[in-house]
N, C-alpha and C. Protein backbone atom coordinates (compact mmCIF):
# COMPACT_ATOMS: atom_id res chain seq x y z
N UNK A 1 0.84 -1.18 0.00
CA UNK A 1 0.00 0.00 0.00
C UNK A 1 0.88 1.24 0.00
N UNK A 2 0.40 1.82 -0.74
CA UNK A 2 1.56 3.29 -1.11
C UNK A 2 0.68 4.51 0.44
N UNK A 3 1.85 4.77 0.53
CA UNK A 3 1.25 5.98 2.11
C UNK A 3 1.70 7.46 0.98
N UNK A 4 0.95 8.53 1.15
CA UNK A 4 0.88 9.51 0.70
C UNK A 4 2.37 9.83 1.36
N UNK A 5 3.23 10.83 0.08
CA UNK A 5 4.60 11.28 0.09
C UNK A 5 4.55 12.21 1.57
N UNK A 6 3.70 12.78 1.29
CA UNK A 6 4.07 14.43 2.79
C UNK A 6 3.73 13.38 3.99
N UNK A 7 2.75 12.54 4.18
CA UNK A 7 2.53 11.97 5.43
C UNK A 7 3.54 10.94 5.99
N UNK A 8 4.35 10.43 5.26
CA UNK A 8 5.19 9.54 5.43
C UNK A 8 6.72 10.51 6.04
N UNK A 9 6.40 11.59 5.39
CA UNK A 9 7.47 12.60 5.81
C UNK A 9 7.46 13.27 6.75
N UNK A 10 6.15 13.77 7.07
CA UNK A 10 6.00 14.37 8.47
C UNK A 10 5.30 13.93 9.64
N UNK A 11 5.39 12.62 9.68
CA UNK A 11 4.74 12.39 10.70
C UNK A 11 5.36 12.72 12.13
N UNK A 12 4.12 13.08 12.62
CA UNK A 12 5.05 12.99 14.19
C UNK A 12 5.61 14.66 14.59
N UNK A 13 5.10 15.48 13.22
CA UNK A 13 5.82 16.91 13.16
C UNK A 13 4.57 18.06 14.13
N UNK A 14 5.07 19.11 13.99
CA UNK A 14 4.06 19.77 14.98
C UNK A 14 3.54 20.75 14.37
N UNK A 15 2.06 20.40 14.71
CA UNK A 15 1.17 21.71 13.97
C UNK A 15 1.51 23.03 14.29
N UNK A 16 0.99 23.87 12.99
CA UNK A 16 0.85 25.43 13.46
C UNK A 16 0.20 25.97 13.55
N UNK A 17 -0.32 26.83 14.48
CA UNK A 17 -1.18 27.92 14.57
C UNK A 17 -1.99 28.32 13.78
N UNK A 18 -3.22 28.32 13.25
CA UNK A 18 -3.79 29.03 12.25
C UNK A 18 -2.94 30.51 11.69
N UNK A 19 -3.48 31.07 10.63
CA UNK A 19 -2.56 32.02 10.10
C UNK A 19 -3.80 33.07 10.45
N UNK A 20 -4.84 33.43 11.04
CA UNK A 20 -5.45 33.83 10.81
C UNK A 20 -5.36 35.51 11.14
N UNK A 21 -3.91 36.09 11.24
CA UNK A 21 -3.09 37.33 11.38
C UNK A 21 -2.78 38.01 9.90
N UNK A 22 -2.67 36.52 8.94
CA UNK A 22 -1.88 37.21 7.78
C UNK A 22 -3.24 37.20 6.70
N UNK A 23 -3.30 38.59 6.03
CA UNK A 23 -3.90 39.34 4.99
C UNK A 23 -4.08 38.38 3.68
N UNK A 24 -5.33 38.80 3.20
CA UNK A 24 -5.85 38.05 2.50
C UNK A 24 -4.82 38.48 1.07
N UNK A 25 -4.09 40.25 1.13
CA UNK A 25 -3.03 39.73 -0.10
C UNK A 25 -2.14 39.51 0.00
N UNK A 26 -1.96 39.60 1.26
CA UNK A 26 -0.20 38.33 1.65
C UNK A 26 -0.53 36.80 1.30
N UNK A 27 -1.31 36.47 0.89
CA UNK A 27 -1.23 34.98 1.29
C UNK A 27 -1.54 35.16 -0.45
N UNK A 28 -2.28 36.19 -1.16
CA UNK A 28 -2.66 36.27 -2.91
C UNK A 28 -1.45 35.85 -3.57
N UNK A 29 -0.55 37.51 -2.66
CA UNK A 29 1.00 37.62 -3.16
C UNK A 29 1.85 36.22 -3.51
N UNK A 30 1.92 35.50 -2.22
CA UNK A 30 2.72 34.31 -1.97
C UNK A 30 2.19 32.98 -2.29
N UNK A 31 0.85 33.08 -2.68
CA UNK A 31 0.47 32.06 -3.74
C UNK A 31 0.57 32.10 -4.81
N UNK A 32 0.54 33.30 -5.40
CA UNK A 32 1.34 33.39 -6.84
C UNK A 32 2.63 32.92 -7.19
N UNK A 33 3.49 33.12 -6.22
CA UNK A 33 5.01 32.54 -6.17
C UNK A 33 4.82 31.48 -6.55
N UNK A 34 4.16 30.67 -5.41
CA UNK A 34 4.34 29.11 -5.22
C UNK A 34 3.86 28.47 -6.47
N UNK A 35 2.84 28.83 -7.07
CA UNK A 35 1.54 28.13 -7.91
C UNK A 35 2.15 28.07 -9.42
N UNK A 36 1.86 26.71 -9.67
CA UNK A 36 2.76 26.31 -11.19
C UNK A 36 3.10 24.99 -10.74
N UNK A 37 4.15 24.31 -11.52
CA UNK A 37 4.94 22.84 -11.70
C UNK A 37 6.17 23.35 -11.16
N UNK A 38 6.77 22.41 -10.41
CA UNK A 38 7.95 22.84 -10.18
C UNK A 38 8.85 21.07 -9.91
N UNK A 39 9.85 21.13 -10.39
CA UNK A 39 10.71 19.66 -10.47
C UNK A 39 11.82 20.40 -9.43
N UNK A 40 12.19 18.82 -9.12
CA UNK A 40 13.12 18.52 -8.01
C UNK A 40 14.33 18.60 -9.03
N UNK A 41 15.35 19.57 -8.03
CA UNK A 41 16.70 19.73 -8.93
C UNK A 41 17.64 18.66 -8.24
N UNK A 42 17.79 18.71 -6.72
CA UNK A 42 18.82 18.45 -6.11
C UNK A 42 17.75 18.52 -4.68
N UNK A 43 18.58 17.42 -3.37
CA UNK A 43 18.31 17.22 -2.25
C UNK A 43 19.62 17.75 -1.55
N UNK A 44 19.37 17.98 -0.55
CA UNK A 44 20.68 18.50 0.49
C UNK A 44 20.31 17.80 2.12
N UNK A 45 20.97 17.08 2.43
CA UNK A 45 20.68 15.71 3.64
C UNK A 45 20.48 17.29 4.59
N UNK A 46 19.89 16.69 5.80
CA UNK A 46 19.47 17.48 6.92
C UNK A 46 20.19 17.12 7.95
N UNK A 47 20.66 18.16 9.26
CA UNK A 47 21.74 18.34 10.17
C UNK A 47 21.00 16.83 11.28
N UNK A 48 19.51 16.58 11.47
CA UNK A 48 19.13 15.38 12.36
C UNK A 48 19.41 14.16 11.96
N UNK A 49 19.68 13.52 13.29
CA UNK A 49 20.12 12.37 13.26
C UNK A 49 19.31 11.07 12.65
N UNK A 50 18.16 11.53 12.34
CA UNK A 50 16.80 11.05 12.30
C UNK A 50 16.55 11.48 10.59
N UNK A 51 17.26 11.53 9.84
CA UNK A 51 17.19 12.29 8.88
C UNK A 51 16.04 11.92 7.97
N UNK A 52 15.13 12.11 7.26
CA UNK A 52 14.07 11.95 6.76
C UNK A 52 14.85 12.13 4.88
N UNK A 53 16.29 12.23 4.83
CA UNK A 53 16.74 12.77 3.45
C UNK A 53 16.87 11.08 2.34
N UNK A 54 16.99 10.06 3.66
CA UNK A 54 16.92 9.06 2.40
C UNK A 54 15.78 8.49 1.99
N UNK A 55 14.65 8.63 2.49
CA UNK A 55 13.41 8.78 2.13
C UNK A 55 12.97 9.59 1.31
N UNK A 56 13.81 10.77 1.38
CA UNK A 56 13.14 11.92 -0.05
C UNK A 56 14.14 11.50 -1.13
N UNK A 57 15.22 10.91 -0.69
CA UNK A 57 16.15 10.44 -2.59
C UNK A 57 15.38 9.48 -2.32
N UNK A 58 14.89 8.14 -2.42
CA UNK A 58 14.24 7.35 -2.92
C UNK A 58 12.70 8.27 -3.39
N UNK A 59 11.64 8.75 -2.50
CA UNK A 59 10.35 8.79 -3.33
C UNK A 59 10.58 10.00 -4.83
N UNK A 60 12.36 10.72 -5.03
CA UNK A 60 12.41 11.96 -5.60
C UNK A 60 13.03 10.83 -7.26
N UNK A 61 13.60 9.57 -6.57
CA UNK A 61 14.39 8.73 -7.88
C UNK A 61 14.89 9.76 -8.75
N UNK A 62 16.06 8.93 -9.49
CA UNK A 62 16.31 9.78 -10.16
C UNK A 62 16.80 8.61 -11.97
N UNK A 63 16.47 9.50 -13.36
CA UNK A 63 16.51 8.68 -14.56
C UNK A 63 17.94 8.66 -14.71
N UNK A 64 18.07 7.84 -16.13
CA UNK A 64 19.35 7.73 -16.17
C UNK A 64 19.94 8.58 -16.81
N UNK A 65 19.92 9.58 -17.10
CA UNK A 65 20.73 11.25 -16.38
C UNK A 65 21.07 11.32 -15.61
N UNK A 66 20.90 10.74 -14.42
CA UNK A 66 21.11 11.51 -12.85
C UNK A 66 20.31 12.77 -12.68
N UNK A 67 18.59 12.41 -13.41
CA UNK A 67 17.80 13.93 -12.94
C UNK A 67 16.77 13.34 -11.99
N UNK A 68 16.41 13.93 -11.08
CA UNK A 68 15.44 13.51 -10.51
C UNK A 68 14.01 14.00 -11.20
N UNK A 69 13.27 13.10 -10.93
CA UNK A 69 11.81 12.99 -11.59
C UNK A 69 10.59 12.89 -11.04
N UNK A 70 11.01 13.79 -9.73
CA UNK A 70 9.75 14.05 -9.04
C UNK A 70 9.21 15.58 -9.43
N UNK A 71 7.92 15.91 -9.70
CA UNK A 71 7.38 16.90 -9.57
C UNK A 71 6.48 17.36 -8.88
N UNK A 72 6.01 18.68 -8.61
CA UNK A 72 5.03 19.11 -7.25
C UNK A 72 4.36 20.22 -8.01
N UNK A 73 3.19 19.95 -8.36
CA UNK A 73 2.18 20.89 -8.94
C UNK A 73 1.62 21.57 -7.54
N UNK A 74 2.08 22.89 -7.75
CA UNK A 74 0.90 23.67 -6.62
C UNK A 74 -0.29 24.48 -6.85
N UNK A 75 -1.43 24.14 -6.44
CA UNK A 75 -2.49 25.12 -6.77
C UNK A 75 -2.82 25.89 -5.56
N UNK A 76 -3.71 26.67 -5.87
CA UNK A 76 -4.51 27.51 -4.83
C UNK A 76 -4.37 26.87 -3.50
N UNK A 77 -4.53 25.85 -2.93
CA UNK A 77 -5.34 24.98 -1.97
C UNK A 77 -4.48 23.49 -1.75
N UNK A 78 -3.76 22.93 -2.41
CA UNK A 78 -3.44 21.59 -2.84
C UNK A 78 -1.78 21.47 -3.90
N UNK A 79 -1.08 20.35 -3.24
CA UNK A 79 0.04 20.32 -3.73
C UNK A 79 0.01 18.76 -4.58
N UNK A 80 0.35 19.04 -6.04
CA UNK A 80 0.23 17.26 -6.69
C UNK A 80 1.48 16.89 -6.64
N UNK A 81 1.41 15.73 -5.95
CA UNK A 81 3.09 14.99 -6.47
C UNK A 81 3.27 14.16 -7.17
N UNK A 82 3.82 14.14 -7.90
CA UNK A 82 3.98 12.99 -9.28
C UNK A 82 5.19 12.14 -9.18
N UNK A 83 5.71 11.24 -8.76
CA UNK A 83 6.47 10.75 -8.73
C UNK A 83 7.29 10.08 -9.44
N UNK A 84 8.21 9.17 -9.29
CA UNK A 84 9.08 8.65 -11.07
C UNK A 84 8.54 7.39 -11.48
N UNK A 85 7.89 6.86 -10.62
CA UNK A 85 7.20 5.97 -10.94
C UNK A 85 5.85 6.25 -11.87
N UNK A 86 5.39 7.70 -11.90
CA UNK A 86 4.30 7.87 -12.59
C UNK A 86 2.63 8.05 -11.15
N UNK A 87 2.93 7.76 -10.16
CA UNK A 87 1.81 7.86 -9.69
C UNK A 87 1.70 8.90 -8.90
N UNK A 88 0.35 9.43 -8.34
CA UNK A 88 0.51 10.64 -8.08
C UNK A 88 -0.25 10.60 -6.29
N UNK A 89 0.08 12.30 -5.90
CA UNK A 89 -0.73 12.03 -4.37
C UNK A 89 -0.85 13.52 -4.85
N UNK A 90 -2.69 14.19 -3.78
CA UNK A 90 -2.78 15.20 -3.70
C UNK A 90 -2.80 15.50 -2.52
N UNK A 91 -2.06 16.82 -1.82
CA UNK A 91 -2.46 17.31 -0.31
C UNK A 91 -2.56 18.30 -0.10
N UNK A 92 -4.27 18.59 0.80
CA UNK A 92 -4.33 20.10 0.80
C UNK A 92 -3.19 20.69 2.07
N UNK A 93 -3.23 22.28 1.71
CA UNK A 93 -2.24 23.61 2.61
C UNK A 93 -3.02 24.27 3.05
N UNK A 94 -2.33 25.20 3.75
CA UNK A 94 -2.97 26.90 4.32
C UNK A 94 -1.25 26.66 4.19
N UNK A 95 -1.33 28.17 3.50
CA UNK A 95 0.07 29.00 3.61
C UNK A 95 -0.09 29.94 4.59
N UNK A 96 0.84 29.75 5.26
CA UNK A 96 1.41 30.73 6.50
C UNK A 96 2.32 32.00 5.73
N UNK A 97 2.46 32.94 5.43
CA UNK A 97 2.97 34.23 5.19
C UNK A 97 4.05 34.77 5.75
N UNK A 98 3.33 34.79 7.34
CA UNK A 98 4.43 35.22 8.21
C UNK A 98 5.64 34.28 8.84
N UNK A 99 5.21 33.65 8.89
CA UNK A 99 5.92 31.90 9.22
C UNK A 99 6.54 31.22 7.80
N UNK A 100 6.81 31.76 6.36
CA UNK A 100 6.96 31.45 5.37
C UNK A 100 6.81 29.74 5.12
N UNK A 101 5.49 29.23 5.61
CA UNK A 101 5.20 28.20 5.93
C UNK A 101 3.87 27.44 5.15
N UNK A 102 4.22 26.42 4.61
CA UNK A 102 3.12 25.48 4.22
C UNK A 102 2.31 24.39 5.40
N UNK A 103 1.38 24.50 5.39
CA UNK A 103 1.05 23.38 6.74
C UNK A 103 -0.17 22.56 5.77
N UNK A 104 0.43 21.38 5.56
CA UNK A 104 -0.54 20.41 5.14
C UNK A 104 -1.49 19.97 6.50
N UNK A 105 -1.96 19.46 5.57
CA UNK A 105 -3.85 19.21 6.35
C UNK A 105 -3.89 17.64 6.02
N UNK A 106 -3.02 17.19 6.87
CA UNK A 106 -3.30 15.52 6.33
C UNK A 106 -4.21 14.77 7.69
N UNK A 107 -4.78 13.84 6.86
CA UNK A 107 -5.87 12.71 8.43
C UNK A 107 -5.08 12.85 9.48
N UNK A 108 -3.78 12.51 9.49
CA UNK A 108 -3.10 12.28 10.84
C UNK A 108 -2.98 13.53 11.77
N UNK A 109 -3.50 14.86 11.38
CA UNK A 109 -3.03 16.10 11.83
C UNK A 109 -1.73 16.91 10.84
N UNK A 110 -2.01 18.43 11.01
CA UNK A 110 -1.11 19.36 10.30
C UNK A 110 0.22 18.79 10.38
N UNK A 111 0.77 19.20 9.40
CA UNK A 111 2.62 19.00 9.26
C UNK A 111 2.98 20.39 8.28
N UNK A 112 3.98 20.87 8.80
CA UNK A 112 4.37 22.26 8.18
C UNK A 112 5.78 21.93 7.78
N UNK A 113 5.96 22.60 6.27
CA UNK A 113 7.46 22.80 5.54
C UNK A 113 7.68 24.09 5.35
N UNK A 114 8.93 24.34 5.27
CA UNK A 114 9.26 25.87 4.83
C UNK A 114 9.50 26.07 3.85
N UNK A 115 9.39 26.97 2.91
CA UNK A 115 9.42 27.47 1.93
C UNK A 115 10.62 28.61 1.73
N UNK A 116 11.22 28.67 0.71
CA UNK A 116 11.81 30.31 0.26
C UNK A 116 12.08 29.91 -0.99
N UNK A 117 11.44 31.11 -1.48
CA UNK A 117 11.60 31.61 -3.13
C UNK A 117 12.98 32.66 -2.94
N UNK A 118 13.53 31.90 -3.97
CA UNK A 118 14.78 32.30 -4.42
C UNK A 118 14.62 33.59 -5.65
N UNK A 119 13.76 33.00 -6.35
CA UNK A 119 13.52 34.01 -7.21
C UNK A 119 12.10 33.57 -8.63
N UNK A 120 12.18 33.83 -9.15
CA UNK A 120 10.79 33.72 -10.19
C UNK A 120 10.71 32.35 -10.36
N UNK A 121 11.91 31.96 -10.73
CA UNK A 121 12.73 30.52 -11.24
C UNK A 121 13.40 29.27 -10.21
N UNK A 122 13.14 29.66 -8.80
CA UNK A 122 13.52 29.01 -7.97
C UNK A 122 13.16 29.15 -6.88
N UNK A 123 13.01 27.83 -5.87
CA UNK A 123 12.23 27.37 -4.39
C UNK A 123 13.03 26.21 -3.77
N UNK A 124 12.82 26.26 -2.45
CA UNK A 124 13.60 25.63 -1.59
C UNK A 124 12.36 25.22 -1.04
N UNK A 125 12.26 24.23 -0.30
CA UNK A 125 11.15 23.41 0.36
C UNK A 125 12.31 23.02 1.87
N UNK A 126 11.97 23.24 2.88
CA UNK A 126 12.95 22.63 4.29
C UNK A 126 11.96 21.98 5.27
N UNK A 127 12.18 20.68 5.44
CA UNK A 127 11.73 19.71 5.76
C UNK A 127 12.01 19.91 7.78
N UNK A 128 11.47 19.20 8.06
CA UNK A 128 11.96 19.13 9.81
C UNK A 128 13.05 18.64 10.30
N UNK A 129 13.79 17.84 9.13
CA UNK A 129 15.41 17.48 10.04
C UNK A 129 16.19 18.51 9.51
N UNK A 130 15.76 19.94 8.89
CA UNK A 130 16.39 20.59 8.07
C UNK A 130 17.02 19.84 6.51
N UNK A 131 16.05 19.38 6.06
CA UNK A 131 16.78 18.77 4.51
C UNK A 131 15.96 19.78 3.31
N UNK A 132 16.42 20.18 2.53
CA UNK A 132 16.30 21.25 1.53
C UNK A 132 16.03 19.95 0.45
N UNK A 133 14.75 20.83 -0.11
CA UNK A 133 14.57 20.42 -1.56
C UNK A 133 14.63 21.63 -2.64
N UNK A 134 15.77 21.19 -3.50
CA UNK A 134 15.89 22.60 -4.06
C UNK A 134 14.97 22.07 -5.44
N UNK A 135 14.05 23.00 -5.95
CA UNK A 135 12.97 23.28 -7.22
C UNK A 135 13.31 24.40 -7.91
N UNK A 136 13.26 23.72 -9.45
CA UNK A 136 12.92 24.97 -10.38
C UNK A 136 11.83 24.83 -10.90
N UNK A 137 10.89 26.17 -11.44
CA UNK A 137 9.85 26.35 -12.48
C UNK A 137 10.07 25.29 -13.61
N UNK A 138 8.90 24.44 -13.92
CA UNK A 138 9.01 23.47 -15.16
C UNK A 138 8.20 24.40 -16.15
């Protein structure tokens, strides 16, 4: 049985706070960033001992290039992951603004990643053992 990518990743992580401080065009603004296709360039292992990074090189695989072939469609509401295998998972968010924070909404309870836009063309995703997923615009 395949377990959805974010839940397998954050379990056990700690919810956040509702956002209900940050402005309806802070959250317009910073969904515009996010929203599009974006592929996995590169992983960067995380400083915990507990590291959650060989779990993201396996579900991120990579072809025989050496590219990885995971992608993460973000919409309004919901992140698609497509994996190299071809199959996919959807999970809804609330973006946090001030907290530059995604908090999925999975059965088990919230799990939050961090985010930073690098620029039009680039995103970092930081996981809870600190492991970076670096993304570009597809």
């Amino acid at each position: 049985m395949r377990t959805n990518f974010f839940t397998v990743l954050f379990a056990g992580a700690i919810g956040m706070a509702s956002c209900n401080s940050v402005t309806k065009s802070e959250n317009i603004v910073a969904i515009n960033q996010l929203e599009g296709e974006w592929k996995v360039d590169s992983l960067t292992q995380g400083k915990d001992s507990s590291s959650i990074f060989p779990l993201l090189l396996s579900m991120a695989a990579t072809d025989s290039n050496h590219n990885f072939s995971m992608h993460l469609i973000f919409k309004t509401d919901s992140i698609i992951t497509t994996y190299a295998d071809g199959n996919k998972d959807t999970t809804l968010f609330q973006l946090d603004t001030i907290a530059n924070s995604i908090v999925l909404l999975e059965k088990s309870g919230p799990d939050t990643i961090w985010y930073h836009i690098v620029n039009d063309h680039a995103m970092s995703l930081q996981f809870k053992d600190s492991s970076l997923m670096h993304m570009s615009r597809k």
